[in-house]
N, C-alpha and C. Protein backbone atom coordinates (compact mmCIF):
# COMPACT_ATOMS: atom_id res chain seq x y z
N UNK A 1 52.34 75.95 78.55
CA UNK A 1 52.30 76.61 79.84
C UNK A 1 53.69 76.73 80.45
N UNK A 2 54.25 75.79 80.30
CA UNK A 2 56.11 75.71 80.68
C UNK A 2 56.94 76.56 79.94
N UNK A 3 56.72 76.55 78.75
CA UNK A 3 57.40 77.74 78.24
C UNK A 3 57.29 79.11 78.69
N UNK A 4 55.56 79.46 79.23
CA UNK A 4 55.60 80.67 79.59
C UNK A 4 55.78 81.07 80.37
N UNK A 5 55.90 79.86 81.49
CA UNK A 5 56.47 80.04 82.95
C UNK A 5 58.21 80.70 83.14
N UNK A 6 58.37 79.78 81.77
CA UNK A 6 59.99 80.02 81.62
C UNK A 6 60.72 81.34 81.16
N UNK A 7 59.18 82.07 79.84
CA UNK A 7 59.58 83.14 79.94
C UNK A 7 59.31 84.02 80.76
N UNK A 8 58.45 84.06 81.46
CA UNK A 8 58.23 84.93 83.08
C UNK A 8 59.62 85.15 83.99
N UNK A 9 59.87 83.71 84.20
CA UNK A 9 60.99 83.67 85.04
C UNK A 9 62.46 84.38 84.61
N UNK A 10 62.79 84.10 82.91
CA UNK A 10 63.81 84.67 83.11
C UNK A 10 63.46 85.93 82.75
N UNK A 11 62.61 86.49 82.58
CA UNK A 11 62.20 87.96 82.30
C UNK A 11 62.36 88.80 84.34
N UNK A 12 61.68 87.90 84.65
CA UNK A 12 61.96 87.86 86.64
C UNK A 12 63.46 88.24 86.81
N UNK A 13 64.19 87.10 86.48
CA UNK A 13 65.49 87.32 86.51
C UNK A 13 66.33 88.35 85.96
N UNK A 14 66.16 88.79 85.25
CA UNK A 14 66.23 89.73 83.94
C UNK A 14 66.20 91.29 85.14
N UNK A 15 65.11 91.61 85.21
CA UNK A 15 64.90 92.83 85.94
C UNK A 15 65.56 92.97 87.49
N UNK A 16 65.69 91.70 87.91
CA UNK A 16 66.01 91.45 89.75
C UNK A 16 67.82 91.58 89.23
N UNK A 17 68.66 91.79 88.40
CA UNK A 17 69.97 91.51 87.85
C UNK A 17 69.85 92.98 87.19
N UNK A 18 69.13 93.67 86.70
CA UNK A 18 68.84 95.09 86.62
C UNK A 18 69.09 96.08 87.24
N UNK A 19 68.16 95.53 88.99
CA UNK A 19 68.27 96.00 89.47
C UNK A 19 69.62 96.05 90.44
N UNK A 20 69.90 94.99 90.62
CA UNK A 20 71.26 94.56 91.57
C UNK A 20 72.33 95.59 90.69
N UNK A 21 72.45 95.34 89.32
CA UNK A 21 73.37 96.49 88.37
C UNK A 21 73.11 98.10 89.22
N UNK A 22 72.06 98.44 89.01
CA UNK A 22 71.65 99.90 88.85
C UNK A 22 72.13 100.09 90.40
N UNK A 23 71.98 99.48 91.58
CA UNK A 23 72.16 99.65 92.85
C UNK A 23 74.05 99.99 92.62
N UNK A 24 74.14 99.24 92.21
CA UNK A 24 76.01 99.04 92.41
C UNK A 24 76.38 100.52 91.40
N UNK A 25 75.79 100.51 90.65
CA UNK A 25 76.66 101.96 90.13
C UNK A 25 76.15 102.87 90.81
N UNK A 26 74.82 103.20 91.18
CA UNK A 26 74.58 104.42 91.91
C UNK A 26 75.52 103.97 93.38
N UNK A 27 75.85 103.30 93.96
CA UNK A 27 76.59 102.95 94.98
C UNK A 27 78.54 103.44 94.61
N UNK A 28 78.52 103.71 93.70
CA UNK A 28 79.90 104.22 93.67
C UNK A 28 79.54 105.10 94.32
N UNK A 29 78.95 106.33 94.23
CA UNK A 29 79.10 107.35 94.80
C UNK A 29 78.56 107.76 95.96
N UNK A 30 77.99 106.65 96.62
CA UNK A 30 77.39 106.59 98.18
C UNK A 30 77.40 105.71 98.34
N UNK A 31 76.84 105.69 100.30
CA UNK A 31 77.00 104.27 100.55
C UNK A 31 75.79 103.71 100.81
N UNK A 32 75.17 102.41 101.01
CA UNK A 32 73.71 101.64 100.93
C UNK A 32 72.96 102.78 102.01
N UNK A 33 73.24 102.77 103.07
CA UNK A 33 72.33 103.61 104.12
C UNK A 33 71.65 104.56 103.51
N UNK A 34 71.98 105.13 102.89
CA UNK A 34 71.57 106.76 101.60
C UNK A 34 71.31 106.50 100.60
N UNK A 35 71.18 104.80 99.74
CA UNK A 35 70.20 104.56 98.79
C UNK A 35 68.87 104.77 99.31
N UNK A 36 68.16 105.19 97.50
CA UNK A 36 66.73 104.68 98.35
C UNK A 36 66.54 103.74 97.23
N UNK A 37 65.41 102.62 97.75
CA UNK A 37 64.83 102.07 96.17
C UNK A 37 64.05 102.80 95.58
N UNK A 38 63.41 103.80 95.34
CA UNK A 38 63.32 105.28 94.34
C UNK A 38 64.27 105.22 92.90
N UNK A 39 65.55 105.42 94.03
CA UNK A 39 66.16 105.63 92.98
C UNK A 39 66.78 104.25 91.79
N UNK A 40 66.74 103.31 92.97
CA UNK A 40 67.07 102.00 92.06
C UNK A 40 66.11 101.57 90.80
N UNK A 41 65.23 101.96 91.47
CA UNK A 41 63.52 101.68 90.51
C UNK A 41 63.70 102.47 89.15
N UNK A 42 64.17 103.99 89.17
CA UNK A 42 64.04 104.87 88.71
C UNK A 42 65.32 104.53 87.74
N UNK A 43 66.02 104.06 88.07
CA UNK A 43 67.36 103.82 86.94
C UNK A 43 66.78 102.80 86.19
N UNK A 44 66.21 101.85 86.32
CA UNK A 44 66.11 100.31 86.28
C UNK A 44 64.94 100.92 84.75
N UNK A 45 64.16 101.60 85.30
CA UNK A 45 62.77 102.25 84.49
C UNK A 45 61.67 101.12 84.92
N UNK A 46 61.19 100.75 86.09
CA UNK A 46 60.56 99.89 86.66
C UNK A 46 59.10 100.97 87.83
N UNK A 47 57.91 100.49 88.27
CA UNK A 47 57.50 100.81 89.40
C UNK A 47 58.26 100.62 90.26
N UNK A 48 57.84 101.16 91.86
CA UNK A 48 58.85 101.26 93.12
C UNK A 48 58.23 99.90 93.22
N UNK A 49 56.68 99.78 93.54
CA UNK A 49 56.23 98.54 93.85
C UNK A 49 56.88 96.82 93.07
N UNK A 50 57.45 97.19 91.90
CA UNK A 50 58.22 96.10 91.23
C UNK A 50 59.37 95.43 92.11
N UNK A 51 60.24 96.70 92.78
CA UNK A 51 60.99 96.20 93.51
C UNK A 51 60.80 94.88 94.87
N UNK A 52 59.77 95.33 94.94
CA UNK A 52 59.52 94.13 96.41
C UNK A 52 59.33 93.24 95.70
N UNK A 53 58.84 92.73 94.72
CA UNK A 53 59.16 91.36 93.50
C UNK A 53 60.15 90.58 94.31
N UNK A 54 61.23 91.11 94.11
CA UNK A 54 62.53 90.59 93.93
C UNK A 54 63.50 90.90 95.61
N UNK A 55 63.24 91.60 96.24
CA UNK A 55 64.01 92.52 97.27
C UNK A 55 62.78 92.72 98.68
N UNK A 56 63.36 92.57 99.69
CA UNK A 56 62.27 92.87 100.71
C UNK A 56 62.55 94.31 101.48
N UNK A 57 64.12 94.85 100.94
CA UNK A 57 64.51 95.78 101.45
C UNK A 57 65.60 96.29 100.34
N UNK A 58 66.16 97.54 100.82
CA UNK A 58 67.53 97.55 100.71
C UNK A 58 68.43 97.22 100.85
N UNK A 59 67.81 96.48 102.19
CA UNK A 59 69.17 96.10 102.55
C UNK A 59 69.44 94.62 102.25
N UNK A 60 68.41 93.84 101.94
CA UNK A 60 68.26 92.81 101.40
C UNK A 60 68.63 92.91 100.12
N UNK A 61 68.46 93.78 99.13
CA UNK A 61 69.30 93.81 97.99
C UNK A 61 71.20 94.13 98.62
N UNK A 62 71.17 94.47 99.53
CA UNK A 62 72.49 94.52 99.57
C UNK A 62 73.55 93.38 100.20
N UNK A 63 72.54 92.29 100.59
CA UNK A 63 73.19 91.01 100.91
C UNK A 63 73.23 90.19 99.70
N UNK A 64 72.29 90.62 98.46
CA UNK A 64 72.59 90.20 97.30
C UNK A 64 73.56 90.65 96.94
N UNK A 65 74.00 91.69 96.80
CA UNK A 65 75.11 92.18 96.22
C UNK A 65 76.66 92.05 97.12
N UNK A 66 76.75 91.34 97.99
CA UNK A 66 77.28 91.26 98.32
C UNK A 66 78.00 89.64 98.26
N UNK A 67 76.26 88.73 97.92
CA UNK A 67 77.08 87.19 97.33
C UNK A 67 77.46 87.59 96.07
N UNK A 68 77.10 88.50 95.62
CA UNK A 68 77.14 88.41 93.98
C UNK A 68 79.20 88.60 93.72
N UNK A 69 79.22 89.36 94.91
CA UNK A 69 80.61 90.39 95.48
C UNK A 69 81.62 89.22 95.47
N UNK A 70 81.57 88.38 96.44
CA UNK A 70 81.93 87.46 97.48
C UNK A 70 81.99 86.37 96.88
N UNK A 71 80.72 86.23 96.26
CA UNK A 71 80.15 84.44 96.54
C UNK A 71 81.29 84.00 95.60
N UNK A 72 81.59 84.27 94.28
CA UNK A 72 82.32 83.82 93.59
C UNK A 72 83.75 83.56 93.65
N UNK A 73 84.05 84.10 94.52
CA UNK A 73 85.44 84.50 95.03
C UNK A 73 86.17 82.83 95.76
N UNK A 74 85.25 82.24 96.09
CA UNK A 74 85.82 81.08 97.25
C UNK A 74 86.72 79.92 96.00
N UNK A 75 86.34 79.89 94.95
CA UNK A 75 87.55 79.01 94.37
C UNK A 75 88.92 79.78 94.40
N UNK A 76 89.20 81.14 94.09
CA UNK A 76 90.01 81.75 93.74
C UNK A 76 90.83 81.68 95.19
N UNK A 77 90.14 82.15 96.15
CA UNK A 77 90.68 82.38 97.69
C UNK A 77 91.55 80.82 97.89
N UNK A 78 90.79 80.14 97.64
CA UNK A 78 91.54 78.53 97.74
C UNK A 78 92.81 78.45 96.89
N UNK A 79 93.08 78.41 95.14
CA UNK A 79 94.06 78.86 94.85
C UNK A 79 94.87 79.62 94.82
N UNK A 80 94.98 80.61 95.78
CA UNK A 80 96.16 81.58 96.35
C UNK A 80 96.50 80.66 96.97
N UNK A 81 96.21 79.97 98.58
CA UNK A 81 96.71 79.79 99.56
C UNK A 81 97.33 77.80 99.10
N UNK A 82 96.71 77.46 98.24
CA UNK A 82 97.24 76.68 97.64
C UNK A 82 98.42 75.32 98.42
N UNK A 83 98.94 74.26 98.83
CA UNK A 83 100.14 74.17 98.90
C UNK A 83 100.89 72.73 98.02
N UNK A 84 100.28 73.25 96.69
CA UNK A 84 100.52 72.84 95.45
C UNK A 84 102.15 73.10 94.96
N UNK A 85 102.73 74.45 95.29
CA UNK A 85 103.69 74.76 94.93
C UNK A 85 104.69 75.61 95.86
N UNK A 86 105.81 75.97 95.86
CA UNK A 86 106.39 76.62 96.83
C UNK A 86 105.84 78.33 96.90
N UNK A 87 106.15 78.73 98.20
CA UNK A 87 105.55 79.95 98.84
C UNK A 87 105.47 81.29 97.77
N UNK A 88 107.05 81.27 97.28
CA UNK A 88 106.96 82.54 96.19
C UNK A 88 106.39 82.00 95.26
N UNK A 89 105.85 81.13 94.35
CA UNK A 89 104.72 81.37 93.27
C UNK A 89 103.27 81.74 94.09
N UNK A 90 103.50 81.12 94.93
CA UNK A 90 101.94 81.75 95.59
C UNK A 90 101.51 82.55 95.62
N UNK A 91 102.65 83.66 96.39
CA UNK A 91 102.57 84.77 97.04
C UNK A 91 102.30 85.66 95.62
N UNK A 92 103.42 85.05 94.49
CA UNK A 92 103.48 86.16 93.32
C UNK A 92 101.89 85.94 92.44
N UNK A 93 101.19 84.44 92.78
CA UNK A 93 100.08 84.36 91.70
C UNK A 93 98.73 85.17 92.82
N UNK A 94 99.23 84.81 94.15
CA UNK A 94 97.69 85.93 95.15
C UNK A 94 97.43 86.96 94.13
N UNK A 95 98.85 88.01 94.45
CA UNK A 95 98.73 89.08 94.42
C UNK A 95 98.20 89.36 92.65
N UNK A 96 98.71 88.80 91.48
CA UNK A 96 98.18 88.94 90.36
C UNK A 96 96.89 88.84 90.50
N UNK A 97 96.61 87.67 90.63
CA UNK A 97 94.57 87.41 90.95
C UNK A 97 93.52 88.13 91.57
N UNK A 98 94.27 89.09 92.67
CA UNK A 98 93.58 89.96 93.48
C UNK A 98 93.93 91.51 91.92
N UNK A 99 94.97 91.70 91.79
CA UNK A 99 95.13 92.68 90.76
C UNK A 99 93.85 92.67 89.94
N UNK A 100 93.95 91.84 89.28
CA UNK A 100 93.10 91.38 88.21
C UNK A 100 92.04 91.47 88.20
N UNK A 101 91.47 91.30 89.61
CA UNK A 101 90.23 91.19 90.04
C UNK A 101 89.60 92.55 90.69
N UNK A 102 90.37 93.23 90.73
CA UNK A 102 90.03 94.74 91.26
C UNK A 102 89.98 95.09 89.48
N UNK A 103 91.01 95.12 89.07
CA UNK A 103 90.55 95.81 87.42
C UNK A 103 89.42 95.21 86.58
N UNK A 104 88.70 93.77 86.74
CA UNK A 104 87.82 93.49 86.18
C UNK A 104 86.32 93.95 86.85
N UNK A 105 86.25 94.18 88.73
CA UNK A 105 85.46 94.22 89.30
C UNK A 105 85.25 95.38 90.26
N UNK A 106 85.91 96.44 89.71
CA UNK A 106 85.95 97.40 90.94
C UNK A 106 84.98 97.94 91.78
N UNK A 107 83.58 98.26 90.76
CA UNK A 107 82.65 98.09 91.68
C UNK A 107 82.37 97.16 92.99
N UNK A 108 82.46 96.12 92.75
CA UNK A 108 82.32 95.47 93.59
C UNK A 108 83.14 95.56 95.19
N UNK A 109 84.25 95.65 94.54
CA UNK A 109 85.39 95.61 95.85
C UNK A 109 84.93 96.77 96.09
N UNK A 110 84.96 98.24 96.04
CA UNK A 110 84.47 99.21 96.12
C UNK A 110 83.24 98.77 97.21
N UNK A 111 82.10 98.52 96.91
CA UNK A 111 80.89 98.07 97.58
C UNK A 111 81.47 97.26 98.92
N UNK A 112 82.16 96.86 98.73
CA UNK A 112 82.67 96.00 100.05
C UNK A 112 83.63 96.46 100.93
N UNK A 113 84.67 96.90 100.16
CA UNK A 113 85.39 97.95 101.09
C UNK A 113 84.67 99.31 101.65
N UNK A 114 83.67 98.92 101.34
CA UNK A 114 82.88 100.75 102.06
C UNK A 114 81.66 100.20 103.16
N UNK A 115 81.18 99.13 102.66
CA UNK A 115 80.40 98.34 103.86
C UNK A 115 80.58 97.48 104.23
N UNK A 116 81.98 97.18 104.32
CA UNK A 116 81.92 95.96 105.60
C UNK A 116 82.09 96.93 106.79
N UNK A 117 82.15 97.61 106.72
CA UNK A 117 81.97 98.67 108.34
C UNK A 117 81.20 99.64 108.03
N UNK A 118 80.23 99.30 107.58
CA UNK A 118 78.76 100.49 106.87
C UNK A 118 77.76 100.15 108.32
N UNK A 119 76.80 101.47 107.57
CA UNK A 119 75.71 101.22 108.42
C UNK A 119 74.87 100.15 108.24
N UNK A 120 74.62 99.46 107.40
CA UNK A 120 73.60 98.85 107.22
C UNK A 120 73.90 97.27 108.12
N UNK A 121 73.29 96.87 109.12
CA UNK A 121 73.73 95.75 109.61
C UNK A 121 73.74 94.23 109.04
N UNK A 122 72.65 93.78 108.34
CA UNK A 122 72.50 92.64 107.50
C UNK A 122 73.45 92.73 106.88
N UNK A 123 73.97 93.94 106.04
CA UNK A 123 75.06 93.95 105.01
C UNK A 123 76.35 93.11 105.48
N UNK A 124 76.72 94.14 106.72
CA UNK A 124 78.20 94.03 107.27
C UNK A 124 78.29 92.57 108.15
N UNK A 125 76.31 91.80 108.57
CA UNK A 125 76.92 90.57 108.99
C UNK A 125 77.36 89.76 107.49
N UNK A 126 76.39 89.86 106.41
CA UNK A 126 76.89 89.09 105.14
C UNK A 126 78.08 89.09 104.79
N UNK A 127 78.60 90.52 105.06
CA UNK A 127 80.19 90.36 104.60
C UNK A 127 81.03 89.42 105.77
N UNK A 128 80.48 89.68 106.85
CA UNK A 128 81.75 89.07 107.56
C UNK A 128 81.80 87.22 107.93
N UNK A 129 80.05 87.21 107.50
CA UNK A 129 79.96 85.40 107.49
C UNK A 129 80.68 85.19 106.02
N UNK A 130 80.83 86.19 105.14
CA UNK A 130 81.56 85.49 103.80
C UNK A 130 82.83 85.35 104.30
N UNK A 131 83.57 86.55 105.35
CA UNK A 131 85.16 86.62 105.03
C UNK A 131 85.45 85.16 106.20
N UNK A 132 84.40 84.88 107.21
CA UNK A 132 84.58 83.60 108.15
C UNK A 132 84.73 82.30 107.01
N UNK A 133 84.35 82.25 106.12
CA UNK A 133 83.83 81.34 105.11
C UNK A 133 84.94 81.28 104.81
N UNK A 134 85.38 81.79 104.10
CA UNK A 134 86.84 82.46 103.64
C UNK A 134 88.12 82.10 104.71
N UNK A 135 87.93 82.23 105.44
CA UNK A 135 89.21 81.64 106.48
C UNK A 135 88.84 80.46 106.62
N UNK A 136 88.03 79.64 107.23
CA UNK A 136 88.01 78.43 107.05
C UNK A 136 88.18 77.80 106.07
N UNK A 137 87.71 77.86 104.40
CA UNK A 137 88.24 77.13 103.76
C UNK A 137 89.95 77.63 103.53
N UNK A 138 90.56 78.82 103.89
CA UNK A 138 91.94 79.09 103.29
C UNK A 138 92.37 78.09 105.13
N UNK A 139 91.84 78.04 105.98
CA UNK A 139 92.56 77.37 106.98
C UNK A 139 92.48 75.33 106.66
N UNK A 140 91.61 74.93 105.68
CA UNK A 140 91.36 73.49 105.47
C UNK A 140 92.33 73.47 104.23
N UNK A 141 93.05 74.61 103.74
CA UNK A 141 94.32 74.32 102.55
C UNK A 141 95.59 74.15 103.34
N UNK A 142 95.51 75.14 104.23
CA UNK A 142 97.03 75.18 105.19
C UNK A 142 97.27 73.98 105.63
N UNK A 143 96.27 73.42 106.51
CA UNK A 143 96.39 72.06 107.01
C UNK A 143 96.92 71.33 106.19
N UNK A 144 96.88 71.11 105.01
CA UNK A 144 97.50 69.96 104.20
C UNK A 144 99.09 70.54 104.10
N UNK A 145 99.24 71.69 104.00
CA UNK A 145 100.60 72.06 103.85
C UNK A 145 101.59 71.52 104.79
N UNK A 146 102.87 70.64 104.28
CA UNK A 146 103.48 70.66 105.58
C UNK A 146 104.00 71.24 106.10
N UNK A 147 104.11 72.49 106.24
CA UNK A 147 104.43 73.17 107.37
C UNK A 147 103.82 73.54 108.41
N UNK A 148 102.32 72.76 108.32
CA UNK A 148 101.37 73.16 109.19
C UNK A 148 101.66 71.54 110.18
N UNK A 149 102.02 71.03 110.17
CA UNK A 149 102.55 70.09 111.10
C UNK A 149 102.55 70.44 112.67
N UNK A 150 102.20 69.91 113.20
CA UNK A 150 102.22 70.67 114.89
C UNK A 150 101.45 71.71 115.10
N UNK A 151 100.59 72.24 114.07
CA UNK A 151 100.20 73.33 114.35
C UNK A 151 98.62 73.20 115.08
N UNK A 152 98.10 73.52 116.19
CA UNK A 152 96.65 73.94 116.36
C UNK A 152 95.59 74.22 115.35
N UNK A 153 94.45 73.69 115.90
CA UNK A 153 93.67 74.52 114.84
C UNK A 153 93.04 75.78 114.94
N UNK A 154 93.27 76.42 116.33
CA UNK A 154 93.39 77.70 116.41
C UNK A 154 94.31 78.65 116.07
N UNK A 155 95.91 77.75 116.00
CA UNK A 155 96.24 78.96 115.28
C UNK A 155 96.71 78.87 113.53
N UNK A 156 96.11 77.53 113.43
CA UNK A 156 95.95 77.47 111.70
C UNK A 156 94.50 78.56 111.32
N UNK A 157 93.77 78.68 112.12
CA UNK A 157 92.50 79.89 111.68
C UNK A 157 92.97 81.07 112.19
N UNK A 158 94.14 81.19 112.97
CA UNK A 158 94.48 82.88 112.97
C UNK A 158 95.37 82.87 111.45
N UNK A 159 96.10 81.83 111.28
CA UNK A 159 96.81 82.31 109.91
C UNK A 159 95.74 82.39 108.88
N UNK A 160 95.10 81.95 108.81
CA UNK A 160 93.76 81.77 107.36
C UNK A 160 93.44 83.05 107.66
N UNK A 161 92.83 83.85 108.76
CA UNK A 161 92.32 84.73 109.22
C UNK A 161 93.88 86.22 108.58
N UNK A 162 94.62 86.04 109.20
CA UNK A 162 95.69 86.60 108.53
C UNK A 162 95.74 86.92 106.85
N UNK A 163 95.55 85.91 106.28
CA UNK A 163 95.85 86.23 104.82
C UNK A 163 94.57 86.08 104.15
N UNK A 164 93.46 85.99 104.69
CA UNK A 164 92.32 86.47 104.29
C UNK A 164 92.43 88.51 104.40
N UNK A 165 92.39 88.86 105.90
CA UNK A 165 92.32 89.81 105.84
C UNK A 165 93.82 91.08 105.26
N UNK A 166 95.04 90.09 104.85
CA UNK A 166 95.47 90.87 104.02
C UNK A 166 95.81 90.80 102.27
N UNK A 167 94.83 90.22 101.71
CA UNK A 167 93.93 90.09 100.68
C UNK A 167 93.07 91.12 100.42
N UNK A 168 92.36 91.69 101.54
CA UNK A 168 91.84 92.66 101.63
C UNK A 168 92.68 93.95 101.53
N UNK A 169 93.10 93.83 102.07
CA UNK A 169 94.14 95.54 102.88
C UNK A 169 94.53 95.16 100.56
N UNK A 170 95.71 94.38 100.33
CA UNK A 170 95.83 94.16 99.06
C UNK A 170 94.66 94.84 97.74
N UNK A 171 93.48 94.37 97.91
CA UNK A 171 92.58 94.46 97.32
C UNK A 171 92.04 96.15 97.18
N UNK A 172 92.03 96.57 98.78
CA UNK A 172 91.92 98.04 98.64
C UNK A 172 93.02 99.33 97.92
N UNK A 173 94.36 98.90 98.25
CA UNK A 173 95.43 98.86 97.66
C UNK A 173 95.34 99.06 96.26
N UNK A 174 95.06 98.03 95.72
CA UNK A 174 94.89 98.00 94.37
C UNK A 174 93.99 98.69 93.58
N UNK A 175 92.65 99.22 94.25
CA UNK A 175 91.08 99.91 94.16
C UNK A 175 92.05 101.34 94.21
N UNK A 176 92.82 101.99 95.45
CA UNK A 176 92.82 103.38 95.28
C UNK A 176 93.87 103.71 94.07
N UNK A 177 94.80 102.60 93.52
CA UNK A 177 95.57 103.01 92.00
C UNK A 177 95.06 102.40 91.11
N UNK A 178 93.81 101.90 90.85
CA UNK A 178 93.06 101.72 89.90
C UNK A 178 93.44 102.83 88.58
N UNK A 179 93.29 103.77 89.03
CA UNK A 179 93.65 105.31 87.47
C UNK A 179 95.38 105.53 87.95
N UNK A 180 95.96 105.10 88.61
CA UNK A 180 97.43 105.35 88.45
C UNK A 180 98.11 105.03 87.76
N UNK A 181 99.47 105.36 87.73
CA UNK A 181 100.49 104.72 86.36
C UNK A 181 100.98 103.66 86.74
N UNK A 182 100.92 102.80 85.62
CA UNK A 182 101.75 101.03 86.25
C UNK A 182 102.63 101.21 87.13
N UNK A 183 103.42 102.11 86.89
CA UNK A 183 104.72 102.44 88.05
C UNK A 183 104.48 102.44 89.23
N UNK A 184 102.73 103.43 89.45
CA UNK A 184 102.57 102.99 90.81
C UNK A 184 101.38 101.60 91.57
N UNK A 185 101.13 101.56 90.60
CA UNK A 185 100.08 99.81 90.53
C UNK A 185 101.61 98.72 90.93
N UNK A 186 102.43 98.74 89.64
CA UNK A 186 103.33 97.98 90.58
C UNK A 186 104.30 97.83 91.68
N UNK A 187 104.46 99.65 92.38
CA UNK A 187 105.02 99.86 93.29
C UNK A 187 103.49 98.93 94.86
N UNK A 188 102.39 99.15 94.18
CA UNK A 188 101.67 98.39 95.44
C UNK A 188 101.50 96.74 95.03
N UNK A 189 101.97 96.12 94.00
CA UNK A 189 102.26 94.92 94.11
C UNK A 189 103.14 94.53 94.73
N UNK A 190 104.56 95.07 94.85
CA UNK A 190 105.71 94.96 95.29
C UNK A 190 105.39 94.88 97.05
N UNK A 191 104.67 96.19 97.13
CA UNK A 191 104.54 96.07 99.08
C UNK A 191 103.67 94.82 99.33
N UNK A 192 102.68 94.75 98.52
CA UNK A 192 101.73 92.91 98.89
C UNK A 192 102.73 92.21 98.76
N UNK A 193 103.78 91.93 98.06
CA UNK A 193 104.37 90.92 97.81
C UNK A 193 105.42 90.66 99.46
N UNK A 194 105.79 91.44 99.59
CA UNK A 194 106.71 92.02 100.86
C UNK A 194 105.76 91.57 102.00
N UNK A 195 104.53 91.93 101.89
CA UNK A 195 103.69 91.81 103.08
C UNK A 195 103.27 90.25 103.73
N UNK A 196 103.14 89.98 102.08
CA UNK A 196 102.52 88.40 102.23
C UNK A 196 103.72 87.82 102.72
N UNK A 197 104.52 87.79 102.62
CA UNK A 197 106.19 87.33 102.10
C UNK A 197 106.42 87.42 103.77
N UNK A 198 106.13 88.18 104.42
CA UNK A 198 105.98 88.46 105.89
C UNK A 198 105.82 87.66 106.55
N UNK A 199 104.41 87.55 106.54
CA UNK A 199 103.54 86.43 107.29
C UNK A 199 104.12 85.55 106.79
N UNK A 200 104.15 84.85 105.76
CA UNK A 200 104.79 83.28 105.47
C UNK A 200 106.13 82.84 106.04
N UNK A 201 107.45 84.40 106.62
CA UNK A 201 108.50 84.01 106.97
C UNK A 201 107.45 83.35 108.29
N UNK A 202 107.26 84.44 109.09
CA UNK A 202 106.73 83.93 110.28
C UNK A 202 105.98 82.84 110.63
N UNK A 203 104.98 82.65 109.40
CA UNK A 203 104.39 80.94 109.45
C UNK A 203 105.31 79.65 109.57
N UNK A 204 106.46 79.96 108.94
CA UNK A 204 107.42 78.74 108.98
C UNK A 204 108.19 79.06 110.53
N UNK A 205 108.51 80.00 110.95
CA UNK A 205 109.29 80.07 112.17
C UNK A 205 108.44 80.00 113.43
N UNK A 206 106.86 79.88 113.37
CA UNK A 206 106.05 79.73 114.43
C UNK A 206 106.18 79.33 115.61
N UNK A 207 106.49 77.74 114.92
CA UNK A 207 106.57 76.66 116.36
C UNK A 207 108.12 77.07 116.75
N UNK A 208 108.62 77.42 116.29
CA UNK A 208 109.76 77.74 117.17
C UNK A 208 110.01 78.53 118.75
C-alpha cells in the first residue's frame, strides 16, 4: 500500500512541476494576468479540472513560481554580501553569480522582473516578502562586517535594502543582453561593478 501511495505521490509531483514548467514558458511571452489555466492544462496534456489538484488559482500557481524563482536564491544572496573577504572580490564574485544565474535561469528572472509590479496581487506580495527576506538576511551579514560598527539597524537595512535592490536593476541588465555579444554582456558587468563599487565607497564613508 506504501509503495503505491509513493507512486501516486510522485506521479502528483510529477504533473504539479509540469505544470509550474508549462506556465513559465508560456509566460515568456505574457504576463500571469492573461494566463489562463486552459492553456496551462492544454500544454501540460492534462484535464482543466486536474489543475485544481495541485493549484487553487493562477495566481496561486504563480506564488509557486515565484518560490521556485526566489526561494533558492537566499544562500547565494548571503555569499555576495559576504564579509569573508575584502570589498572588490565581492563586488567582482556578486556580479559573476548574478551573470550566471540569468544565463542558467532566464525564465525565471524574466517572470520576476515582469511581476513584481504585475497585476496579479498575491504574486507581487510573494515577490516582495521574498526581496524583505532578502534584505534582512543580506542586513544579518553586514552586521558582522566591521565596518558596520556604529551603524543602526535601520540604516544597516537601508544598505541590505540597497544591494538587494541593485542585484536586481544587475539581474535585469544582464536578462536584456542575454543574445548580445560578450563585448556587450561585459560592457554591463563593468557598469554593476562601478555601481556596486558605489554604494560600498559610500558604506565606508557613512558615519562620517
Amino acid at each position: 500500500m506504501s509503495h503505491t501511495l509513493g507512486i501516486r505521490q510522485a506521479q502528483k509531483q510529477k504533473t504539479r512541476q509540469a505544470l509550474l514548467d508549462a506556465a513559465l514558458a508560456l509566460l515568456e511571452e505574457q504576463s500571469l494576468s492573461s494566463l489562463g489555466l486552459r492553456e496551462v492544462t492544454r500544454a501540460v496534456g492534462v484535464a482543466p479540472t486536474a489543475f485544481y489538484r495541485h493549484f487553487r488559482s493562477t495566481a496561486d500557481l504563480g506564488v509557486a513560481l515565484v518560490e521556485e524563482a526566489l526561494g533558492s536564491l537566499h544562500p547565494m544572496i548571503r555569499t555576495t554580501v559576504s564579509a569573508a573577504d575584502d570589498s572588490e572580490r565581492r563586488i567582482a564574485r556578486a556580479v559573476e553569480l548574478i551573470d550566471r544565474h540569468v544565463r542558467d535561469f532566464p525564465a525565471h528572472v524574466r517572470f520576476v522582473a515582469r511581476e513584481r509590479h504585475g497585476g496579479v496581487q498575491p504574486v507581487r506580495e510573494a515577490i516582495q516578502e521574498q526581496l524583505v527576506r532578502f534584505a534582512r538576511e543580506v542586513k544579518g551579514e553586514l552586521a558582522d562586517d566591521p565596518h558596520a560598527a556604529g551603524w543602526s539597524d535601520d540604516d544597516l537595512l537601508m544598505l541590505a535594502h540597497l544591494y538587494v535592490d541593485q542585484m536586481l536593476v544587475t539581474a535585469s541588465l544582464f536578462l536584456e543582453a542575454l543574445d548580445a555579444s560578450q563585448e556587450e554582456r561585459d560592457r554591463v558587468a563593468q557598469v554593476a561593478v562601478r555601481q556596486l563599487r558605489l554604494i560600498s565607497v559610500g558604506r565606508r564613508h557613512w558615519l562620517d
